[in-house]
N, C-alpha and C. Protein backbone atom coordinates (compact mmCIF):
# COMPACT_ATOMS: atom_id res chain seq x y z
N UNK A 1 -59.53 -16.61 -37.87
CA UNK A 1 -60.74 -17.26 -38.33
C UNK A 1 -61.88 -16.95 -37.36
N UNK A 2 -63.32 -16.49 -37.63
CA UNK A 2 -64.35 -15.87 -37.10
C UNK A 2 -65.02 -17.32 -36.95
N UNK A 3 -65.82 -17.30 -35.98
CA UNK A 3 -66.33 -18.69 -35.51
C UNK A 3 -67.96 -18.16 -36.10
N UNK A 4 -68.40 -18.93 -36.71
CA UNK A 4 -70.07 -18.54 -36.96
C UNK A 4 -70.81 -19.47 -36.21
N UNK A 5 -72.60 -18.48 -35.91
CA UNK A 5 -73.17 -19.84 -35.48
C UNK A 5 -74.15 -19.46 -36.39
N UNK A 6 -75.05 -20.44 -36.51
CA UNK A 6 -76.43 -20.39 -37.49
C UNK A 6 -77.39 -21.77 -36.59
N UNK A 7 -78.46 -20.93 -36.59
CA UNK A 7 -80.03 -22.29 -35.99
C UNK A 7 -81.00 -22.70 -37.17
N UNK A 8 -81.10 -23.44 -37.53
CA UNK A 8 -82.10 -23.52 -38.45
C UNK A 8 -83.47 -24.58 -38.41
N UNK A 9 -84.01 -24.56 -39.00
CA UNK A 9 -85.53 -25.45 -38.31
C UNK A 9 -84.77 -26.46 -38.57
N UNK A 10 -84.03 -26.83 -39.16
CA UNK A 10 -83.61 -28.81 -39.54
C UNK A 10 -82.36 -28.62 -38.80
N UNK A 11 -81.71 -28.89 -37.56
CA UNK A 11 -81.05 -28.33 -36.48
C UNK A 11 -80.27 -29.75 -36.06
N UNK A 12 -78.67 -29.72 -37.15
CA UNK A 12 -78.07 -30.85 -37.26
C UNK A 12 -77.52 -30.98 -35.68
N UNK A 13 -77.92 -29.97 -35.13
CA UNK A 13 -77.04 -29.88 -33.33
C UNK A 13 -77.66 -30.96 -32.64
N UNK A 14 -79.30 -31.29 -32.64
CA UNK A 14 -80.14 -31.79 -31.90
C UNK A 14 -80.00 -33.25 -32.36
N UNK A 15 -79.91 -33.79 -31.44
CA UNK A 15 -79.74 -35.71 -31.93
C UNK A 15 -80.52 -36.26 -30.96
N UNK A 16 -80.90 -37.97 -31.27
CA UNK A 16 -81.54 -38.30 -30.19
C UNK A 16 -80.78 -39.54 -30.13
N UNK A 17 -80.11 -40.09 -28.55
CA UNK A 17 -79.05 -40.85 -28.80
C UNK A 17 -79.59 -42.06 -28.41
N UNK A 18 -79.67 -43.29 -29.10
CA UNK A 18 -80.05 -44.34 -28.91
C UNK A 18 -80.01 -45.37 -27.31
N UNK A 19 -81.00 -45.43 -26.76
CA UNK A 19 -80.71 -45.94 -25.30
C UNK A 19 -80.98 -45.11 -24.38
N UNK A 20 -81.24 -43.79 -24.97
CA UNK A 20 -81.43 -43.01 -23.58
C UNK A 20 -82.74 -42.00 -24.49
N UNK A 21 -83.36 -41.07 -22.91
CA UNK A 21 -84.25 -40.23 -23.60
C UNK A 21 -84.14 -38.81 -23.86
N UNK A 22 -84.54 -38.44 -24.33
CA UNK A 22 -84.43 -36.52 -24.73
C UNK A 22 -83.64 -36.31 -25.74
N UNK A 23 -83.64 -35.25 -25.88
CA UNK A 23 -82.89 -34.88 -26.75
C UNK A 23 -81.04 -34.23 -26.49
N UNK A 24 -80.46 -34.48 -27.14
CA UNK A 24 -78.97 -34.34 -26.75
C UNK A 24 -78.21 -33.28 -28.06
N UNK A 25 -77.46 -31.95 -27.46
CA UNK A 25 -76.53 -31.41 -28.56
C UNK A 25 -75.39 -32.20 -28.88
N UNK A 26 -75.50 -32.20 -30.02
CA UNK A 26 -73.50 -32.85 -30.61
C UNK A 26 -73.28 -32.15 -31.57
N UNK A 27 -71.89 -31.83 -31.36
CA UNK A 27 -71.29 -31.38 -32.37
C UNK A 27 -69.67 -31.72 -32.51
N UNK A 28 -69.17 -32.07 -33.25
CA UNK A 28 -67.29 -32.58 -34.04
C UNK A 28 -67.13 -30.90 -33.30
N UNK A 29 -65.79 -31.22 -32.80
CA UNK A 29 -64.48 -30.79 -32.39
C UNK A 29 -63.61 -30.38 -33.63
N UNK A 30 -63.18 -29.22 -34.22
CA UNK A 30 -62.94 -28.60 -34.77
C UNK A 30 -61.19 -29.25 -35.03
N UNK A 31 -60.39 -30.02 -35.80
CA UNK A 31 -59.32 -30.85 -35.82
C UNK A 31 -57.88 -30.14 -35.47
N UNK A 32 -57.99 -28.86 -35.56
CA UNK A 32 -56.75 -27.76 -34.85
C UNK A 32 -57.05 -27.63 -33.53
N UNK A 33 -58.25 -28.12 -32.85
CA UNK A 33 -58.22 -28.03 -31.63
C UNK A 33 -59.09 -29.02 -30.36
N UNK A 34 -58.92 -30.25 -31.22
CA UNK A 34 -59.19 -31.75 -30.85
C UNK A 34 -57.93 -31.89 -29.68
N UNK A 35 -56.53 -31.67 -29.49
CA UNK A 35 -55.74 -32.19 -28.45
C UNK A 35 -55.40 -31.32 -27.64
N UNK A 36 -55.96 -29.83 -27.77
CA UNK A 36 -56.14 -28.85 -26.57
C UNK A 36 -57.09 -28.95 -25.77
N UNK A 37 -58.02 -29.22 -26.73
CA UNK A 37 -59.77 -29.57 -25.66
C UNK A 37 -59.51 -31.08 -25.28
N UNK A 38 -58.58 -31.35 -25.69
CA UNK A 38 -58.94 -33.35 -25.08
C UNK A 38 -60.08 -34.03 -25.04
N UNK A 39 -60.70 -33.43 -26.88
CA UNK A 39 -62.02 -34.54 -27.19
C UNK A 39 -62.46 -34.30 -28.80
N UNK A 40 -62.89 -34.90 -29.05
CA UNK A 40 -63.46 -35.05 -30.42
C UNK A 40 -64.74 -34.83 -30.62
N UNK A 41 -65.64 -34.82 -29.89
CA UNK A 41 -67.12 -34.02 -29.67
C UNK A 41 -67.63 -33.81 -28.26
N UNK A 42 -68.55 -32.85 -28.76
CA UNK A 42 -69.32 -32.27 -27.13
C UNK A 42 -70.58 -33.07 -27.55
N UNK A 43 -70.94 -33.68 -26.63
CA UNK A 43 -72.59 -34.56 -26.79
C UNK A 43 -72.62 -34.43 -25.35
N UNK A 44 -74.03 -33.33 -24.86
CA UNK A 44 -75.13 -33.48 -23.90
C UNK A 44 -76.30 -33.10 -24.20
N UNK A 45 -77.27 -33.62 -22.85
CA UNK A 45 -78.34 -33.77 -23.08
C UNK A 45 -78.78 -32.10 -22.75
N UNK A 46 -79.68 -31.44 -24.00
CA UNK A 46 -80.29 -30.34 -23.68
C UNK A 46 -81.79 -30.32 -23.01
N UNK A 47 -82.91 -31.46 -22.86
CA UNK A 47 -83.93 -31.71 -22.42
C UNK A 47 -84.60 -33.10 -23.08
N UNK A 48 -85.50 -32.90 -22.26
CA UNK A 48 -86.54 -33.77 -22.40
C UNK A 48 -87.41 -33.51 -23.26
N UNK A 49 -87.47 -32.09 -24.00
CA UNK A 49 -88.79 -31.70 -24.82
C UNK A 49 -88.13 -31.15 -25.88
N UNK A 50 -88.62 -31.30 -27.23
CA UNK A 50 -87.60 -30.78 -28.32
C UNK A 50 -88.04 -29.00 -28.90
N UNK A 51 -89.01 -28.50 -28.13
CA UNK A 51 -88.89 -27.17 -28.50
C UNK A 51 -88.21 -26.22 -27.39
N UNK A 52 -87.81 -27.29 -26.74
CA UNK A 52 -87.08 -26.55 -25.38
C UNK A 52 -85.37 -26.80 -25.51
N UNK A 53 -85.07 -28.01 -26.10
CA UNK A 53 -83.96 -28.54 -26.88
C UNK A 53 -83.52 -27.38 -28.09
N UNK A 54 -84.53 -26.93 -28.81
CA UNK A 54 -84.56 -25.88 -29.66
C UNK A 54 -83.72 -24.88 -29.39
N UNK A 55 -84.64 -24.21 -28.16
CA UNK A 55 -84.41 -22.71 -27.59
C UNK A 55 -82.83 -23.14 -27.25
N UNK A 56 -83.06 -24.36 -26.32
CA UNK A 56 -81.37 -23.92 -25.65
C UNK A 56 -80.36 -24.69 -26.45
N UNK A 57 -80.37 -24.64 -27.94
CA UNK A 57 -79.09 -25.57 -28.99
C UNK A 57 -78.36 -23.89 -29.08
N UNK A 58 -78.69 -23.06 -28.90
CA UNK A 58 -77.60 -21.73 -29.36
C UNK A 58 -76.71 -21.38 -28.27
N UNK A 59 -77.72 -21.24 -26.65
CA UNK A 59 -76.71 -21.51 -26.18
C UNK A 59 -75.32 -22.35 -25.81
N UNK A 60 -75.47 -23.55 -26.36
CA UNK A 60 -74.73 -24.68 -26.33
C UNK A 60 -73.73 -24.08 -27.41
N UNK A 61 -74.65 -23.98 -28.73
CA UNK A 61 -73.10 -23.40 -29.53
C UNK A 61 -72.44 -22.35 -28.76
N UNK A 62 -72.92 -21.15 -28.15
CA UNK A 62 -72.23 -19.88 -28.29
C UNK A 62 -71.39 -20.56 -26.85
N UNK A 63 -71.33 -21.27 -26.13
CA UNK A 63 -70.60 -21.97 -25.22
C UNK A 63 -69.31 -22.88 -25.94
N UNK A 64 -69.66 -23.50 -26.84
CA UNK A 64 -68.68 -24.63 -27.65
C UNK A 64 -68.14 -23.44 -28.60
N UNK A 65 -68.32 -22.32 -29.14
CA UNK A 65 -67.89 -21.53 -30.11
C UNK A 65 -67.02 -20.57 -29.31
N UNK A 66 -67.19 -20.36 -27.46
CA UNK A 66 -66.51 -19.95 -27.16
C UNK A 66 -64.75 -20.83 -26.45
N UNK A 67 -64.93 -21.72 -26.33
CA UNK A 67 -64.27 -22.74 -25.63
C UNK A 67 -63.47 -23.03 -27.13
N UNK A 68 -63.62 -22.96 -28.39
CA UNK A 68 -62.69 -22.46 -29.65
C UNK A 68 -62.13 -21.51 -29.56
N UNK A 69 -62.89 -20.85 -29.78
CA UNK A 69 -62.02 -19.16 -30.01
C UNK A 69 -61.02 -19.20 -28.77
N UNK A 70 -61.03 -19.68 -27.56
CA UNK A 70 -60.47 -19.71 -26.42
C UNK A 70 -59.13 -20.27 -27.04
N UNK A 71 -59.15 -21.29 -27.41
CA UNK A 71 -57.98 -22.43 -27.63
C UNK A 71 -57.40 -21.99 -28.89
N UNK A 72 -57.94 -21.41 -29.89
CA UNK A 72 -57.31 -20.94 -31.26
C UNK A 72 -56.43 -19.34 -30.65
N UNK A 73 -57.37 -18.93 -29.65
CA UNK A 73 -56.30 -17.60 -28.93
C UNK A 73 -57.33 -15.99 -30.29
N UNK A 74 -58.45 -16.22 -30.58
CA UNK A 74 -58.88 -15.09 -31.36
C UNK A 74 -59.88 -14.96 -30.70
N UNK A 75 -59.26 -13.44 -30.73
CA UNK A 75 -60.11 -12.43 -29.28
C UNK A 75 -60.70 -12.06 -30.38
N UNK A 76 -60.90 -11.14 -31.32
CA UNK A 76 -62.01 -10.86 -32.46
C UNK A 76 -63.08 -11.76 -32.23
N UNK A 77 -62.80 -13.39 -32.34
CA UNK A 77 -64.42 -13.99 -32.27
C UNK A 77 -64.75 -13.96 -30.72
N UNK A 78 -63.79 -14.02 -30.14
CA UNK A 78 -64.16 -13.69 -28.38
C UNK A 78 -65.41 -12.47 -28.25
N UNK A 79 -64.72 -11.48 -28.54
CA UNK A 79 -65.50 -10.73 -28.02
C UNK A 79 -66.90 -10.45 -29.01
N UNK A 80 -66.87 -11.28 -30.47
CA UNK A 80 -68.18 -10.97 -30.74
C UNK A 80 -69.26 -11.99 -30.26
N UNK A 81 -68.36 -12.74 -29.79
CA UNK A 81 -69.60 -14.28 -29.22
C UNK A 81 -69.82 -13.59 -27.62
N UNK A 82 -68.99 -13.06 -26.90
CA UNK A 82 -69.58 -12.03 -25.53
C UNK A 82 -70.66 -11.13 -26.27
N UNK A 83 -70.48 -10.21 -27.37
CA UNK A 83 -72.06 -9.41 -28.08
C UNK A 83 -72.94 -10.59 -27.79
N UNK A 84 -72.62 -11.52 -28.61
CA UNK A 84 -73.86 -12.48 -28.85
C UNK A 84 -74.62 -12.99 -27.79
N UNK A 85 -73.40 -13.79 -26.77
CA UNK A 85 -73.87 -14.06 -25.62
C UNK A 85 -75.03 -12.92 -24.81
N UNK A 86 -74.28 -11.57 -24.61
CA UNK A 86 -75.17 -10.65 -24.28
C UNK A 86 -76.41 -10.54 -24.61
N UNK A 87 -76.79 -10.01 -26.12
CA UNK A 87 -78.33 -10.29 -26.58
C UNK A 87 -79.17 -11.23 -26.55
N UNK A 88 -78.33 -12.42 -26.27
CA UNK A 88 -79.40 -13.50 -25.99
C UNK A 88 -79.96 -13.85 -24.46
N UNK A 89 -79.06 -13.32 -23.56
CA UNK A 89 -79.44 -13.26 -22.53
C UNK A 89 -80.38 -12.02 -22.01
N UNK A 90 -80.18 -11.20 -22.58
CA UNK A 90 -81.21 -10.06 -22.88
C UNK A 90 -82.34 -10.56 -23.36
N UNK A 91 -83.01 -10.91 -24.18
CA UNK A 91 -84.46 -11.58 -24.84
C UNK A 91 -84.24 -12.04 -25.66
């Protein structure tokens, strides 16, 4: 199974969590690999400003999309989320 990511202007990643400020990524833990990772979601805070929250919600996925592919054991999405990783760190 190929792990996808997608950003879109309505950006279900970005939440704002009640009690505290900025903006925070969350995303559900994938249920084949909820008791390898020992959690049921990733929720942190990406900033204080939401077009900066923006920029850095992909890195957060291509981090959480890799920490899957890790635990499912598929080097195919491994190494295309290392492409990905690459170009984005490029510009």
């Amino acid at each position: 199974m190929v792990v996808t990511t997608a950003v879109t202007t309505s950006n279900s990643y970005i939440v704002r969590v009640s009690g505290r400020s900025g903006f925070y990524f969350q995303r559900r833990c994938p249920a084949d690999c909820k008791d390898k990772l020992k959690r049921v979601m990733w929720r942190f805070k990406l900033s204080n400003d939401l077009l900066e929250a923006r920029r850095m919600v992909l890195e957060a996925l291509l981090a959480t999309d890799r920490q899957i592919a890790e635990v499912r054991g598929d080097t195919a999405a491994l190494m295309k989320l290392a492409d990905q990783s690459q170009r984005t760190s490029d510009g």
